[in-house]
Protein backbone atom coordinates (compact mmCIF):
# COMPACT_ATOMS: atom_id res chain seq x y z
CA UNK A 1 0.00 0.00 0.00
CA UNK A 2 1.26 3.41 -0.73
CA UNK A 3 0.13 6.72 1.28
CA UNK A 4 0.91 9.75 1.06
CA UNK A 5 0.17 12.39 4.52
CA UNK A 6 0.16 15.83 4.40
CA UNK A 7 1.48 16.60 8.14
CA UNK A 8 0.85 19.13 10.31
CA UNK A 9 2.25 21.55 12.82
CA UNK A 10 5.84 20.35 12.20
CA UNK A 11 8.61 21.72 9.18
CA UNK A 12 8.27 18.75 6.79
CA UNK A 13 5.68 19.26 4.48
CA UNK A 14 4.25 15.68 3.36
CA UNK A 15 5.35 12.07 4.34
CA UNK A 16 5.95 9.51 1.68
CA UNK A 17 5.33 5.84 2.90
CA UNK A 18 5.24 2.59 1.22
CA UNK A 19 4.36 -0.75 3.37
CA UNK A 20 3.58 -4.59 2.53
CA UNK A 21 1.05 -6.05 4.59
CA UNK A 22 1.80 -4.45 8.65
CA UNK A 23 5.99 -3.79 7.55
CA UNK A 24 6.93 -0.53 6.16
CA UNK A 25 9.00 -1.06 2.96
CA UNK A 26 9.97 3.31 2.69
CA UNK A 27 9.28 6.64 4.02
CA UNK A 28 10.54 9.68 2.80
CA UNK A 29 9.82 12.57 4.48
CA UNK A 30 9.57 15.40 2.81
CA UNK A 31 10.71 18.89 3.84
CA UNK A 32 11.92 19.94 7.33
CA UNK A 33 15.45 19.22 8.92
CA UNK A 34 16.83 16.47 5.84
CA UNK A 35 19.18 14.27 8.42
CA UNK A 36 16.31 13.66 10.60
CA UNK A 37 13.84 12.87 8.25
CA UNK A 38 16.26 10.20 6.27
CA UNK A 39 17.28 9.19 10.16
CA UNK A 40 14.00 8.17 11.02
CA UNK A 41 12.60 7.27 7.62
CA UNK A 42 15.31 4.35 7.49
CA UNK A 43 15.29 3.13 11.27
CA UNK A 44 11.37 2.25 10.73
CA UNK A 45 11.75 0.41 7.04
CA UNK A 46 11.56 -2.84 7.88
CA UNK A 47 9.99 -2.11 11.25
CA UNK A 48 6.55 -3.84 12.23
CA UNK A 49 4.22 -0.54 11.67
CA UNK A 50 2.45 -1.06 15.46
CA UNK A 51 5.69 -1.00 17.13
CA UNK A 52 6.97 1.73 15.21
CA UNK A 53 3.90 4.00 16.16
CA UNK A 54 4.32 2.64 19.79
CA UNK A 55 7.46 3.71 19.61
CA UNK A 56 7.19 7.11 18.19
CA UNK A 57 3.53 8.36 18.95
CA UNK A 58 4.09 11.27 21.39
CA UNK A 59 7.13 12.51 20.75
CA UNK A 60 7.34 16.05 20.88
CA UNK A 61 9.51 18.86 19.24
CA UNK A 62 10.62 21.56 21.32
CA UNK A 63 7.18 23.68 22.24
CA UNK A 64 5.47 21.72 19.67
CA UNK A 65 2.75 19.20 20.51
CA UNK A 66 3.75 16.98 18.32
CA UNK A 67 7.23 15.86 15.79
CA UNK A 68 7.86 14.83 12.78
CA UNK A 69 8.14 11.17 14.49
CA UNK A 70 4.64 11.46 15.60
CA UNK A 71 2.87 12.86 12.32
CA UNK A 72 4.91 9.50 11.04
CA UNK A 73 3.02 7.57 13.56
CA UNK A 74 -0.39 9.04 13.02
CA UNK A 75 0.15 8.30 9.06
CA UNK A 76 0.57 5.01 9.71
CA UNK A 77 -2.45 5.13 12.38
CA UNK A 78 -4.26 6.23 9.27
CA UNK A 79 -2.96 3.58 6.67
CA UNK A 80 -3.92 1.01 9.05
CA UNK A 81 -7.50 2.56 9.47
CA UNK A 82 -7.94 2.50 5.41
CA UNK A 83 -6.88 -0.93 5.36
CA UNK A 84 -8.92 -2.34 7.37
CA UNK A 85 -11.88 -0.40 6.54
């Protein structure tokens, strides 16, 4: 399944993310700070997608309420809504 997530309240602009079944295959993130996003984009490929939003729902950025490693999670939240709808 591909998605695509427009995020919000953080620098990157749009989240790229390819998965097979519950395993994310790629991310790219889009926008924002470029070592982070590729940082985090290639720790979850290959990752289960429930423990990688376990693992990265919540976290905040500075004042911010949420990161770009939580708009990742609540994309995948999302793609896993879709699917099983």
């Amino acid at each position: 399944m591909e998605y695509t997530y427009r995020t919000k309240g953080v620098c990157s602009q749009q989240m790229e993310i390819e998965t097979e079944g519950n395993i994310i295959k790629h991310v790219r993130i889009i926008g924002g700070c470029s070592g982070n996003g590729q940082g985090v984009a290639r720790l979850v490929e290959g990752m289960d997608m429930d423990t990688a939003i376990s693992k990265m729902e919540g976290i905040r950025c500075g004042y911010k309420d949420t990161s770009c490693p939580d708009q990742l999670a609540q994309a995948l939240k999302q793609m896993k809504a879709r699917a099983e709808a």
